[in-house]
N, C-alpha and C. Protein backbone atom coordinates (compact mmCIF):
# COMPACT_ATOMS: atom_id res chain seq x y z
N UNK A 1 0.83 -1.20 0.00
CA UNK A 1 0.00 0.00 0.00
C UNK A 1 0.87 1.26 0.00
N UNK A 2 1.53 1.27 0.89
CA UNK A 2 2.98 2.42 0.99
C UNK A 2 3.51 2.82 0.09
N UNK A 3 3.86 1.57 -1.12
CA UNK A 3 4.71 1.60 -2.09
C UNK A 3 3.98 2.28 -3.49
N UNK A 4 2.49 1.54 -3.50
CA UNK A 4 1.50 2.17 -4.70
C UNK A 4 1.34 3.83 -4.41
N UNK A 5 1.15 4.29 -2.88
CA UNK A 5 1.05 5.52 -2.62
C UNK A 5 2.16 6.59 -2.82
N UNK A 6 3.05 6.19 -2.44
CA UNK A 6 4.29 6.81 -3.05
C UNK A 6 4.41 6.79 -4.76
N UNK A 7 4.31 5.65 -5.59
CA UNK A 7 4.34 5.98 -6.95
C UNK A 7 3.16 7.04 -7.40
N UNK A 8 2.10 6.82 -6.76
CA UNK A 8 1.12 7.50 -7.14
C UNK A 8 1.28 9.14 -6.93
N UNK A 9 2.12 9.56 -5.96
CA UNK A 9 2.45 10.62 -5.01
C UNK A 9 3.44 11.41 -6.63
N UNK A 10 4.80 10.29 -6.88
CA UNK A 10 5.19 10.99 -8.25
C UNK A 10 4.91 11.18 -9.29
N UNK A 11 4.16 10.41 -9.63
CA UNK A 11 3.39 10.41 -10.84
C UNK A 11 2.61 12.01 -10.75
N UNK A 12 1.65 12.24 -9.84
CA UNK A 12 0.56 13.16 -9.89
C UNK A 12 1.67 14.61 -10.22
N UNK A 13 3.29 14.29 -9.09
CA UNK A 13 3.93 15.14 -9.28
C UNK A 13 4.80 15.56 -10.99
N UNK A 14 4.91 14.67 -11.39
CA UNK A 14 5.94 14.44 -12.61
C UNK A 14 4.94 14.92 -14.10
N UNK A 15 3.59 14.24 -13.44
CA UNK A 15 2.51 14.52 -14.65
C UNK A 15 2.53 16.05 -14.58
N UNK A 16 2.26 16.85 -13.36
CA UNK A 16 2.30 18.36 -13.53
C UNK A 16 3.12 18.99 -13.94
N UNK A 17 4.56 18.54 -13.35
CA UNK A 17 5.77 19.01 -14.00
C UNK A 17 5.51 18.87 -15.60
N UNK A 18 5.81 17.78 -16.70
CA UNK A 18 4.80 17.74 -17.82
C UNK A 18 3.94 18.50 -18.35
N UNK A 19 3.15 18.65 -17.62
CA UNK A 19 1.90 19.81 -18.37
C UNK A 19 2.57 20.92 -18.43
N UNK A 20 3.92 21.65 -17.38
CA UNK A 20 3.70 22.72 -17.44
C UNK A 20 5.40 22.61 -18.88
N UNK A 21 6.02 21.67 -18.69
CA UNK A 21 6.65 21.95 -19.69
C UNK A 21 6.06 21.95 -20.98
N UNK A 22 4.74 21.62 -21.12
CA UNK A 22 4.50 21.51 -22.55
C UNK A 22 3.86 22.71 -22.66
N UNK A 23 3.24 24.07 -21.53
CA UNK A 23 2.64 25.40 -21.70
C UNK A 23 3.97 26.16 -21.80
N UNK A 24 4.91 25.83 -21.68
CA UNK A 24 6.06 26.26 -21.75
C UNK A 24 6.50 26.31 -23.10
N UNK A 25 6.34 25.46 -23.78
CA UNK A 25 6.41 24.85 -24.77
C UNK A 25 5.87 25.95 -26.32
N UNK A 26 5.06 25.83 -25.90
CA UNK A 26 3.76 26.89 -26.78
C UNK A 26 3.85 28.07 -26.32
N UNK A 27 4.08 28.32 -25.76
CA UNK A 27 4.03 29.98 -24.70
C UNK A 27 5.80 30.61 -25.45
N UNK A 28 6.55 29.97 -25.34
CA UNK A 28 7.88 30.54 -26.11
C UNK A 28 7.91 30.30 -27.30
N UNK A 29 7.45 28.97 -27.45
CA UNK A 29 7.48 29.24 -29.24
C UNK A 29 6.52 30.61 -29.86
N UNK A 30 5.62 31.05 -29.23
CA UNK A 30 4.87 32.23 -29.17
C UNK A 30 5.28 33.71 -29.05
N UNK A 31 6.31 33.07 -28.52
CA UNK A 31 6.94 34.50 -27.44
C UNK A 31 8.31 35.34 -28.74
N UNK A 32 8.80 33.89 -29.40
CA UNK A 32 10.08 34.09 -29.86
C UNK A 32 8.58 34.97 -31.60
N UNK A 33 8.01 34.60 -31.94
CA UNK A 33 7.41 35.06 -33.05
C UNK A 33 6.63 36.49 -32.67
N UNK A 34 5.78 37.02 -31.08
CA UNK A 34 5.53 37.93 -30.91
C UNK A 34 6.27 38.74 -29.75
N UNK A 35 7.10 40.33 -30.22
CA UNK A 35 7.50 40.75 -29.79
C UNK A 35 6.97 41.19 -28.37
N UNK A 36 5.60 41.77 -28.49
CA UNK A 36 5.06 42.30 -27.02
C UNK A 36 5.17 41.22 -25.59
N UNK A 37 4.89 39.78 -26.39
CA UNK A 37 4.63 38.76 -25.30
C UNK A 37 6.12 37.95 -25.04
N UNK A 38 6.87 37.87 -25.90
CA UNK A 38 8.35 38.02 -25.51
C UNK A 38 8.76 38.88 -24.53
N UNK A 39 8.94 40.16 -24.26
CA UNK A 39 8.90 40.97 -23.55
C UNK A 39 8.53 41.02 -22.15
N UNK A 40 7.35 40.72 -22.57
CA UNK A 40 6.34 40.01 -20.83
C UNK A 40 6.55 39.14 -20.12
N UNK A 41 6.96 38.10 -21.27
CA UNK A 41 7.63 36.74 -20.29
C UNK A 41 9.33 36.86 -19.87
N UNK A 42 10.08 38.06 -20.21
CA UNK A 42 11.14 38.06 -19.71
C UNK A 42 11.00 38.77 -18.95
N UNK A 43 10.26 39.62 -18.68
CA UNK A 43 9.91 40.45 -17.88
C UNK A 43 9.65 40.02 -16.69
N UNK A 44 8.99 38.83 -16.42
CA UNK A 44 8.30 37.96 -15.65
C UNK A 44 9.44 37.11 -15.44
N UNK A 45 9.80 36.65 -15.87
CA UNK A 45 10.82 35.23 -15.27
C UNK A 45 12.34 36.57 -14.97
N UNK A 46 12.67 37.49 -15.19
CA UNK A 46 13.25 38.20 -15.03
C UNK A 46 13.48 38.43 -13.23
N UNK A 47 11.75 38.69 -13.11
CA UNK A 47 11.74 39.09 -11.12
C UNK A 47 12.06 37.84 -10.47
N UNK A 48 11.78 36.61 -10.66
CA UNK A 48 11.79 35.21 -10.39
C UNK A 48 13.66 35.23 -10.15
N UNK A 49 14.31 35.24 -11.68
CA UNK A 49 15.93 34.90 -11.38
C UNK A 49 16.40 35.86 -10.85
N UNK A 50 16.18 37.02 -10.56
CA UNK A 50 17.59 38.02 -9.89
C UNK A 50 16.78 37.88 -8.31
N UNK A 51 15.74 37.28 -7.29
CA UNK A 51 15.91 36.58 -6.27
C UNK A 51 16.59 35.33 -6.29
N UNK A 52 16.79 34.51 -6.99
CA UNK A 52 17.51 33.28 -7.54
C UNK A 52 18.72 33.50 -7.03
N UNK A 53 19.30 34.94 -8.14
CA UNK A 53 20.72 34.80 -7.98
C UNK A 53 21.12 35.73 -6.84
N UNK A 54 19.95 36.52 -5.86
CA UNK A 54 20.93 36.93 -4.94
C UNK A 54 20.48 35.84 -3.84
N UNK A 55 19.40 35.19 -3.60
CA UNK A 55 19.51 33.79 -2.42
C UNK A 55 20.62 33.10 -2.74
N UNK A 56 21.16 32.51 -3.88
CA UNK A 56 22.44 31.79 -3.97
C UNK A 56 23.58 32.67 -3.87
N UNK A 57 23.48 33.67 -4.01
CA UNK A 57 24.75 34.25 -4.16
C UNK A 57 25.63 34.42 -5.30
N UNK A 58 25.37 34.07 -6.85
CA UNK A 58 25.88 34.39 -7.71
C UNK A 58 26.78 35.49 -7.94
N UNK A 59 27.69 34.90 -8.49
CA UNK A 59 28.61 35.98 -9.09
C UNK A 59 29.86 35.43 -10.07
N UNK A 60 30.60 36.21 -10.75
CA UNK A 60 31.02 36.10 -11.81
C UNK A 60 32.04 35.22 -11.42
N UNK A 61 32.49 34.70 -10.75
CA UNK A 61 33.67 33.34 -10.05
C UNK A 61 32.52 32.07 -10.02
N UNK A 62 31.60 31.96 -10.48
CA UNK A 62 30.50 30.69 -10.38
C UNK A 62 30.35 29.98 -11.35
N UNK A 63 30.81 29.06 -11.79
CA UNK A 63 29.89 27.97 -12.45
C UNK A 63 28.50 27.31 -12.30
N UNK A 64 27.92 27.67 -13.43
CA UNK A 64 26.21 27.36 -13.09
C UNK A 64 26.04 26.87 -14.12
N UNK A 65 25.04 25.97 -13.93
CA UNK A 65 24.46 24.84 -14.51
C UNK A 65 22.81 24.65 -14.55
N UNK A 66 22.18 25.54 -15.18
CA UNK A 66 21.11 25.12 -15.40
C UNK A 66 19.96 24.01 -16.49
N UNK A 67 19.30 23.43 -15.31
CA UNK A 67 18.85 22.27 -16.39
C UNK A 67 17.00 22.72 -16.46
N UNK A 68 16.85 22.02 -17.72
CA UNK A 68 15.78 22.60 -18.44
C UNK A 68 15.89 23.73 -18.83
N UNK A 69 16.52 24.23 -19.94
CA UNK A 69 17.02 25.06 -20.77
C UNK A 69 15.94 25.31 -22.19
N UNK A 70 15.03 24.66 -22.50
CA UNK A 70 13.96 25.17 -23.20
C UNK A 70 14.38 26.07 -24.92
N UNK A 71 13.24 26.25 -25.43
CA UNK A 71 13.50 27.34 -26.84
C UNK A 71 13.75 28.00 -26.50
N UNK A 72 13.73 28.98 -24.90
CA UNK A 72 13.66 30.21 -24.95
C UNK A 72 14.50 30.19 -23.36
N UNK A 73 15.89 30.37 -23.35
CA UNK A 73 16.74 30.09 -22.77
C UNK A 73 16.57 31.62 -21.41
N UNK A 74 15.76 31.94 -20.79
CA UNK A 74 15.70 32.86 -20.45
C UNK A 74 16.54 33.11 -18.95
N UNK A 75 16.59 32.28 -18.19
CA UNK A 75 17.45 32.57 -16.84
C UNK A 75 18.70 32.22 -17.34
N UNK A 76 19.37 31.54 -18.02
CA UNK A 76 20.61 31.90 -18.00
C UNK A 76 21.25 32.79 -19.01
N UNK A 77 20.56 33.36 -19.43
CA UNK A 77 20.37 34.54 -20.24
C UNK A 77 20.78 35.90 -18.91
N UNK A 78 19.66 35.96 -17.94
CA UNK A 78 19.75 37.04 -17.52
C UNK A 78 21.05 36.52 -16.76
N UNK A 79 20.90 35.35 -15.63
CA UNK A 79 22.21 34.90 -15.32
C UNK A 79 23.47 35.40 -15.81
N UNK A 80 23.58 35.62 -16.86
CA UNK A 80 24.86 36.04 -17.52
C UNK A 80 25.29 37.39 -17.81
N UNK A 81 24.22 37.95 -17.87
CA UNK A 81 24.08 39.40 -18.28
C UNK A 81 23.83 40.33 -16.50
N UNK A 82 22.93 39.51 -15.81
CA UNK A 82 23.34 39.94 -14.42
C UNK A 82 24.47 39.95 -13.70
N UNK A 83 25.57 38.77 -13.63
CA UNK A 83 26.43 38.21 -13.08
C UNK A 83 27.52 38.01 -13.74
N UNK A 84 27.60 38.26 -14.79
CA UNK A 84 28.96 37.64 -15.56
C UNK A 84 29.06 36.30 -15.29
N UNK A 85 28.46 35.22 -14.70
CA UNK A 85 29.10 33.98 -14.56
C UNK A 85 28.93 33.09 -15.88
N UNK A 86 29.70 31.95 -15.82
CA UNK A 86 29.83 30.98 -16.79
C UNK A 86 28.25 30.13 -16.69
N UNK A 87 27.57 29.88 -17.44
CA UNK A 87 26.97 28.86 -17.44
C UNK A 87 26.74 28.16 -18.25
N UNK A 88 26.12 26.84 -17.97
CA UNK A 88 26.44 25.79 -19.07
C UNK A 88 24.60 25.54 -18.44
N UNK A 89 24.24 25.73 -20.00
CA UNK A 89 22.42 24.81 -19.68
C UNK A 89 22.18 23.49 -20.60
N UNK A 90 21.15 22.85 -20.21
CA UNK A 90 21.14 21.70 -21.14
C UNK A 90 19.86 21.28 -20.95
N UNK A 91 19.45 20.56 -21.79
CA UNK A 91 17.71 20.64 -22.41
C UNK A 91 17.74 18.55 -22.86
N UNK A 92 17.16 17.58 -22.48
CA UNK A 92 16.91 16.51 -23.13
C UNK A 92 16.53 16.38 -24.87
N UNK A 93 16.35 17.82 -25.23
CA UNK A 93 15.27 18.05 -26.69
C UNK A 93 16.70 18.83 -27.34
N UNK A 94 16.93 17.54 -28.59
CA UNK A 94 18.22 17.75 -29.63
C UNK A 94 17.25 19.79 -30.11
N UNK A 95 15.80 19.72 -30.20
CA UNK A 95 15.59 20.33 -30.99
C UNK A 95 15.62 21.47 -29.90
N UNK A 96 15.09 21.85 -29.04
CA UNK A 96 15.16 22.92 -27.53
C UNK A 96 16.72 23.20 -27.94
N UNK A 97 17.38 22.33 -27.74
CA UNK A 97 19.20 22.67 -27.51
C UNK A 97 19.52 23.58 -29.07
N UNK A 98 19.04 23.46 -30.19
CA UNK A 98 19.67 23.97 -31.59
C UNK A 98 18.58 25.12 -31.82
N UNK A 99 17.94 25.26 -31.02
CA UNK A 99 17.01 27.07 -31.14
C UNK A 99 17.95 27.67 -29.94
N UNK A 100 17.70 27.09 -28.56
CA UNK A 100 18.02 28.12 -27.96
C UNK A 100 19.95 28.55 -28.13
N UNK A 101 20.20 27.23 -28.16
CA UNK A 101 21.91 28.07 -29.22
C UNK A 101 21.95 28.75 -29.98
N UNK A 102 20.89 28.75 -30.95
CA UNK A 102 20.65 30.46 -32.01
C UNK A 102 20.36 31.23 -31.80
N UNK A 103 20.02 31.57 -30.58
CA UNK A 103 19.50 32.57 -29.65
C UNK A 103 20.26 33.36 -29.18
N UNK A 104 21.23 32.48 -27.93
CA UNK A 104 22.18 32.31 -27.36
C UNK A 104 23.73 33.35 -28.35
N UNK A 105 23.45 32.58 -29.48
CA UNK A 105 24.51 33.07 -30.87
C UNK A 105 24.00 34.50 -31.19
N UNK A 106 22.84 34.88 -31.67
CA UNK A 106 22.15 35.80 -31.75
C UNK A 106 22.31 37.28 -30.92
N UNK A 107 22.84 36.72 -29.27
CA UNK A 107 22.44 38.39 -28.40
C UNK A 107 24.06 38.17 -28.01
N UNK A 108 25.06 37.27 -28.85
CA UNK A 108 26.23 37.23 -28.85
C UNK A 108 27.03 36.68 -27.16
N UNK A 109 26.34 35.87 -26.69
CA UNK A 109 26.74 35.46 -25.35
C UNK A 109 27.47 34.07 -25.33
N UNK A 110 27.49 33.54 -26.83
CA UNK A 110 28.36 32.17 -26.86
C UNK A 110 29.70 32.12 -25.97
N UNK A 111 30.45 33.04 -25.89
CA UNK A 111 31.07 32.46 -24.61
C UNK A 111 31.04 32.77 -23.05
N UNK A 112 29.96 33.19 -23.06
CA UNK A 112 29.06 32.88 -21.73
C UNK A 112 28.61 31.50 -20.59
N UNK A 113 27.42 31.50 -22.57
CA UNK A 113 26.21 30.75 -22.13
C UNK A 113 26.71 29.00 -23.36
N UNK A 114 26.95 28.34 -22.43
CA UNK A 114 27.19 27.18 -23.16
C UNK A 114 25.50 25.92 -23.29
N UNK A 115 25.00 25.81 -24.41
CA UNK A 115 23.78 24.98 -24.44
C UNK A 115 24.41 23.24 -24.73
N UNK A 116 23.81 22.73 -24.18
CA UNK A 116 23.73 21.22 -24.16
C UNK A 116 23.12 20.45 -24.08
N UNK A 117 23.12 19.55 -24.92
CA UNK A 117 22.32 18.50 -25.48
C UNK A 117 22.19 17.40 -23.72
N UNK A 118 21.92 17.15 -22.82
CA UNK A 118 22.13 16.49 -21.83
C UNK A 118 20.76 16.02 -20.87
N UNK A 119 20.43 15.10 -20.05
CA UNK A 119 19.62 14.87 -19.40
C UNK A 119 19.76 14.68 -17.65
N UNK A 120 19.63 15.83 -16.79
CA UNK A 120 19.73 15.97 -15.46
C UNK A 120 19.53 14.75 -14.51
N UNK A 121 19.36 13.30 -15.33
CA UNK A 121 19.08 12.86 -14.16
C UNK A 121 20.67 11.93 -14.55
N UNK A 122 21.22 11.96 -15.59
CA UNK A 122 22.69 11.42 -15.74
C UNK A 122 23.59 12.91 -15.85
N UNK A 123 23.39 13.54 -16.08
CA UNK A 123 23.85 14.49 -16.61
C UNK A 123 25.38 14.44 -15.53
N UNK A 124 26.97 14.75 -15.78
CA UNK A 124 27.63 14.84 -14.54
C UNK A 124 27.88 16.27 -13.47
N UNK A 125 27.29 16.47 -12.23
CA UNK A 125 27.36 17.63 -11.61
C UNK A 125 28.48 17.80 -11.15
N UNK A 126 29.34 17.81 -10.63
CA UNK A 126 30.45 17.58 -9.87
C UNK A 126 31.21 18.75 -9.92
N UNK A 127 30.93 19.99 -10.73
CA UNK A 127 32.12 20.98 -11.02
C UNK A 127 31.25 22.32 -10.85
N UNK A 128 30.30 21.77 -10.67
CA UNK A 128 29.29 23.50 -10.52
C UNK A 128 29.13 23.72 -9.10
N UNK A 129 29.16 25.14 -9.07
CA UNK A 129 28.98 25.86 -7.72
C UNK A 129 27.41 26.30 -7.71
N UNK A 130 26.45 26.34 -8.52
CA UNK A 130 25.70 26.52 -8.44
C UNK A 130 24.50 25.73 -9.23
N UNK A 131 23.48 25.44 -8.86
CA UNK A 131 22.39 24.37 -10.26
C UNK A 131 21.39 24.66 -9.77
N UNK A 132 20.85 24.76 -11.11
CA UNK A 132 19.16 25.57 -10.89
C UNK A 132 18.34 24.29 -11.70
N UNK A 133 17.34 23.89 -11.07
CA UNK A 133 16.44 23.28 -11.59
C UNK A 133 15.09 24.20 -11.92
N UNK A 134 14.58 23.72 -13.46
CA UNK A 134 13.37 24.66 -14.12
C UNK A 134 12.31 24.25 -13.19
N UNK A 135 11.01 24.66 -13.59
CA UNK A 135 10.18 23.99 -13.26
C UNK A 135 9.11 23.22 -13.80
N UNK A 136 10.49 22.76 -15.44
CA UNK A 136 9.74 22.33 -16.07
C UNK A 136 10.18 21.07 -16.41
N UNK A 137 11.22 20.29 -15.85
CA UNK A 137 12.01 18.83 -15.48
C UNK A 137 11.30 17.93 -15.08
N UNK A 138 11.16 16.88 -15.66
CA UNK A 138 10.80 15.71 -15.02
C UNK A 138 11.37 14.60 -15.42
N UNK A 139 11.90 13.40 -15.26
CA UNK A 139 10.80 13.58 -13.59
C UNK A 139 12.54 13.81 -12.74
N UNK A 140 11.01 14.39 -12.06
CA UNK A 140 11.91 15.12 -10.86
C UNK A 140 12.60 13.91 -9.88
N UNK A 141 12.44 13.32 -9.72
CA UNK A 141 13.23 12.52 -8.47
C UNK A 141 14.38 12.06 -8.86
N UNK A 142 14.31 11.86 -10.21
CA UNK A 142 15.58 10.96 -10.89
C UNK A 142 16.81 11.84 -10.74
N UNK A 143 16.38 12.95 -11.34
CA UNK A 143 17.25 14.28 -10.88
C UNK A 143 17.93 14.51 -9.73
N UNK A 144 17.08 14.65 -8.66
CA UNK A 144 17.35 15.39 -7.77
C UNK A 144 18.14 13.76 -7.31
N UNK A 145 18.01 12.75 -7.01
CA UNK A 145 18.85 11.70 -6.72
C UNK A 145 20.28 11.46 -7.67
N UNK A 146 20.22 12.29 -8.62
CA UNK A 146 21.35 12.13 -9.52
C UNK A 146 21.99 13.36 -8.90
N UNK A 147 21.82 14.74 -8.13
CA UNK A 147 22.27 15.54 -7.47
C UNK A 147 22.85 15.60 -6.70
N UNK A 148 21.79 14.40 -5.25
CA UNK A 148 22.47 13.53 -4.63
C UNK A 148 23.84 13.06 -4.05
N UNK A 149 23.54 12.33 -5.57
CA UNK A 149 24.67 11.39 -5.23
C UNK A 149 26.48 12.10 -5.85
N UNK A 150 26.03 13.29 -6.64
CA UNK A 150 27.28 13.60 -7.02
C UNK A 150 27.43 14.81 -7.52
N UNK A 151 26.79 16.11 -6.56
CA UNK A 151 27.31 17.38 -6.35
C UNK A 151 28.24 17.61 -5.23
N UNK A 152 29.29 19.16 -5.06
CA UNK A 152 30.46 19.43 -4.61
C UNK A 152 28.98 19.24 -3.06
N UNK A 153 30.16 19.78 -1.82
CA UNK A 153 29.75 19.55 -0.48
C UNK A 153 28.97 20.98 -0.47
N UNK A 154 29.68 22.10 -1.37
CA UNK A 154 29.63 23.58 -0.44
C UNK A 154 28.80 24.19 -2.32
N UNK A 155 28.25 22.76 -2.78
CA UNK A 155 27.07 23.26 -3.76
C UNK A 155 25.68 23.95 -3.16
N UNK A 156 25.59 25.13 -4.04
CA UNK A 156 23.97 25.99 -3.86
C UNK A 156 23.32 25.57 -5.46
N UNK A 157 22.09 24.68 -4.41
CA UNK A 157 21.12 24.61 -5.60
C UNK A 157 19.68 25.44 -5.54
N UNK A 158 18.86 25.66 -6.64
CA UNK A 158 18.15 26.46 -6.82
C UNK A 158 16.89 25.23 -7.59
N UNK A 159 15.94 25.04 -6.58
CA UNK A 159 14.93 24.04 -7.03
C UNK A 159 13.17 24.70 -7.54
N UNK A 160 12.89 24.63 -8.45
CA UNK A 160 11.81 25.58 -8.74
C UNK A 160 10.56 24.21 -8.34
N UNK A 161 9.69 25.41 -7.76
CA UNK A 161 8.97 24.08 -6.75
C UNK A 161 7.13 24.77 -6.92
N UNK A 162 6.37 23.43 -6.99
CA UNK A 162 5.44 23.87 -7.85
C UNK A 162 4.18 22.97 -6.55
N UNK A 163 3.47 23.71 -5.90
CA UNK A 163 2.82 23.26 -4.88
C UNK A 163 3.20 22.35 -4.32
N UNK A 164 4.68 22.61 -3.59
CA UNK A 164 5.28 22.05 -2.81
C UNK A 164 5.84 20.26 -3.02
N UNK A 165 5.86 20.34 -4.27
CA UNK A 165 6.76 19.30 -4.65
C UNK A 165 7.74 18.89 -4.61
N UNK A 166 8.92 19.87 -4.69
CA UNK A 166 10.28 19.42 -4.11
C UNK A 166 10.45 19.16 -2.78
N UNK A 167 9.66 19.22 -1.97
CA UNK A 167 9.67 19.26 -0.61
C UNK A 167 8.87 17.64 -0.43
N UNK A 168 8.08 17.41 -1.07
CA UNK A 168 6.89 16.13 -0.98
C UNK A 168 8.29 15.18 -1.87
N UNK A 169 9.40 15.56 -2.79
CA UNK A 169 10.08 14.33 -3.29
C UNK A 169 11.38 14.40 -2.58
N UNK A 170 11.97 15.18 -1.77
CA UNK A 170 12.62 14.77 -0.64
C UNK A 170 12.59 14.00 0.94
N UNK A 171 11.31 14.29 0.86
CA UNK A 171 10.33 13.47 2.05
C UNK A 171 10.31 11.99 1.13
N UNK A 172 9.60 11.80 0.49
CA UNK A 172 9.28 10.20 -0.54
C UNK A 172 10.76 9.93 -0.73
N UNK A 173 11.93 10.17 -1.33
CA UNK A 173 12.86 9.79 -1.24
C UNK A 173 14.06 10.08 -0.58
N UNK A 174 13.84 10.36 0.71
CA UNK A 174 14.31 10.20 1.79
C UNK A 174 15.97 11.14 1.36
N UNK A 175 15.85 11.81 0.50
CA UNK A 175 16.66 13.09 0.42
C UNK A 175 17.22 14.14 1.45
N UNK A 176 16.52 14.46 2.42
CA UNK A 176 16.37 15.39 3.31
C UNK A 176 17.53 14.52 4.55
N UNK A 177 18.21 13.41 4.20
CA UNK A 177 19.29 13.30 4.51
C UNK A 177 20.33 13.66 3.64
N UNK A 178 20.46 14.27 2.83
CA UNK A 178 21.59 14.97 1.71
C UNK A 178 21.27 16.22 1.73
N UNK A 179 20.19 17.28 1.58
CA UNK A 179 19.65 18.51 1.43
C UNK A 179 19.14 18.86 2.57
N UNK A 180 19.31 20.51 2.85
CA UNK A 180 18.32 21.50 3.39
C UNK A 180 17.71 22.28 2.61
N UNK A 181 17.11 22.84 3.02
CA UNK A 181 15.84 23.80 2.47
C UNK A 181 16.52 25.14 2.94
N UNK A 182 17.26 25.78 3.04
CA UNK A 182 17.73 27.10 3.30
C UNK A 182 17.11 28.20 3.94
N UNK A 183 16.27 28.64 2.62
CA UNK A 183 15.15 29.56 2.03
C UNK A 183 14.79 29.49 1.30
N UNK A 184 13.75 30.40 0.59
CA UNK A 184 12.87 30.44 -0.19
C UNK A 184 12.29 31.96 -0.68
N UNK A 185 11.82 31.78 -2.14
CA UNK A 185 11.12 32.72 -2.38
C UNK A 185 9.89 32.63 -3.35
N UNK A 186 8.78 33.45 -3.35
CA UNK A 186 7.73 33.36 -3.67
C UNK A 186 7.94 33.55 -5.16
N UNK A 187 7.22 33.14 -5.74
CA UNK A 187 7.22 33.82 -7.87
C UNK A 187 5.86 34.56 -7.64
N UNK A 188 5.94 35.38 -8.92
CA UNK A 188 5.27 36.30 -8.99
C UNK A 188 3.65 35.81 -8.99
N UNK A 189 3.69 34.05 -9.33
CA UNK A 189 2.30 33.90 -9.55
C UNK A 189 1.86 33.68 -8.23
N UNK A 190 1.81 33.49 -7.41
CA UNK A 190 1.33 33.20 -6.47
C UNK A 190 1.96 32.07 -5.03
N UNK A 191 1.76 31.54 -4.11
CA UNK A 191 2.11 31.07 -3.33
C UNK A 191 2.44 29.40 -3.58
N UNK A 192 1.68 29.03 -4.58
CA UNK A 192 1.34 27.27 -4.86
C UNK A 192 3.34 27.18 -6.15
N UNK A 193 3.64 28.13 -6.95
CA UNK A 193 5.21 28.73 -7.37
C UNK A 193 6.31 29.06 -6.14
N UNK A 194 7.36 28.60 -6.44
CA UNK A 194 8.28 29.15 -5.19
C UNK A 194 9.87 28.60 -5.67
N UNK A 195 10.95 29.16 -5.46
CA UNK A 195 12.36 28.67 -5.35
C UNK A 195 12.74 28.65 -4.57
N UNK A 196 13.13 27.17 -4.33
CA UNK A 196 13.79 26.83 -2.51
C UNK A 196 15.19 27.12 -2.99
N UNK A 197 15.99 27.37 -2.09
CA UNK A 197 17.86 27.07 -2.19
C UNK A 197 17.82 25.97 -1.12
N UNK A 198 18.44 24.95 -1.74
CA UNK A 198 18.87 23.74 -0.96
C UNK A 198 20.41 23.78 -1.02
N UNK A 199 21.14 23.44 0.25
CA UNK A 199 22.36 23.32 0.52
C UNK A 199 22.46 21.61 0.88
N UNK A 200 24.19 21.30 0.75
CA UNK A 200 24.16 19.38 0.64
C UNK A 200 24.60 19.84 2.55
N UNK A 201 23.78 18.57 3.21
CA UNK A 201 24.43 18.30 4.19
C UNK A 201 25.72 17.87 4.60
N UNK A 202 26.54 18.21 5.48
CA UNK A 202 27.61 17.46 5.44
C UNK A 202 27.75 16.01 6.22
N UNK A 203 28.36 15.05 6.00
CA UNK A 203 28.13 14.04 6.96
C UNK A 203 29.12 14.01 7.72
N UNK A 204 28.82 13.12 8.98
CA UNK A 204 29.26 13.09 10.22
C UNK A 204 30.81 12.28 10.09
């Protein structure tokens, strides 16, 4: 019973994650063809990353690594242009990875902003000081257990958390012996949106 409830617990979670990458999906491919609503949505995910990058602490000595990198590459965009730091993003979608590199090529940040073809739940962490998860990844557990098991000690991660889901898949997979919850901050939509900063525990 435990075991069906828990799958059932990620699923409901992983399916939402899903839906929202696929409004994501349509909403930038939208965004990149109309100028006004381009605008709006950077505008918007704009207030979201510069709390991001001052809860972590960003700055131009950081390696960052953001996963779910999308058509429309927008936080590590500002990331770069806020902070000077290096980042490297990467997207599971050959086709996500060869728009938002023309993009990327486009506002001339190629040696900035590095795009990659890669999947967060193999993907290797081990060299970043900082990793932001979208909130449009799934599934999420695979991830965050691939984080786990092989980010630095004195890593700041940045988990985008969607009615309290990252918090419900550290509880289910018993994570919250590797991670804290730091802080947090609200997104502009409302309270059920939020970015935790999780720090790795150290062990005894």
């Amino acid at each position: 019973m435990l075991k069906n409830n828990k799958k059932h617990i990620l699923n409901t979670i992983n399916l939402r994650r899903k839906i929202i990458c696929y409004k994501f999906m349509f909403l930038e491919t939208l965004a990149r063809k109309i100028k006004p609503l381009y605008r709006s949505l950077i505008d918007y995910r704009k207030k979201i990353v510069l709390k991001e990058i001052e809860m972590a602490g960003i700055s131009s000595d950081d390696q960052v690594l953001f996963i779910g990198c999308g058509i429309l590459p927008s936080t590590p965009i500002i990331i770069a242009e806020e902070t000077k730091a290096k980042v490297v993003t990467i997207d599971n979608s050959m086709n996500a990875c060869k728009i938002a590199r023309s993009q990327i090529l486009q506002l001339g940040l190629s040696e900035m902003i590095d795009v990659r073809y890669g999947d967060g739940a193999f993907y290797p962490v081990d060299t970043f000081d900082v990793i932001i998860l979208a909130t449009n990844v799934w599934p999420i557990e695979q991830i965050l257990k691939n984080l786990s098991q092989h980010v630095r000690d004195d890593v700041r991660m940045i988990c985008r958390d969607i009615k309290n889901d990252i918090e419900e898949i550290l509880r289910q997979e018993k994570l919250y012996d590797s991670f804290s919850i730091k802080s947090y901050s609200e997104h502009p939509a409302g309270m059920d949106y939020k970015s935790l900063l999780l720090t790795k525990k150290q062990k005894r």
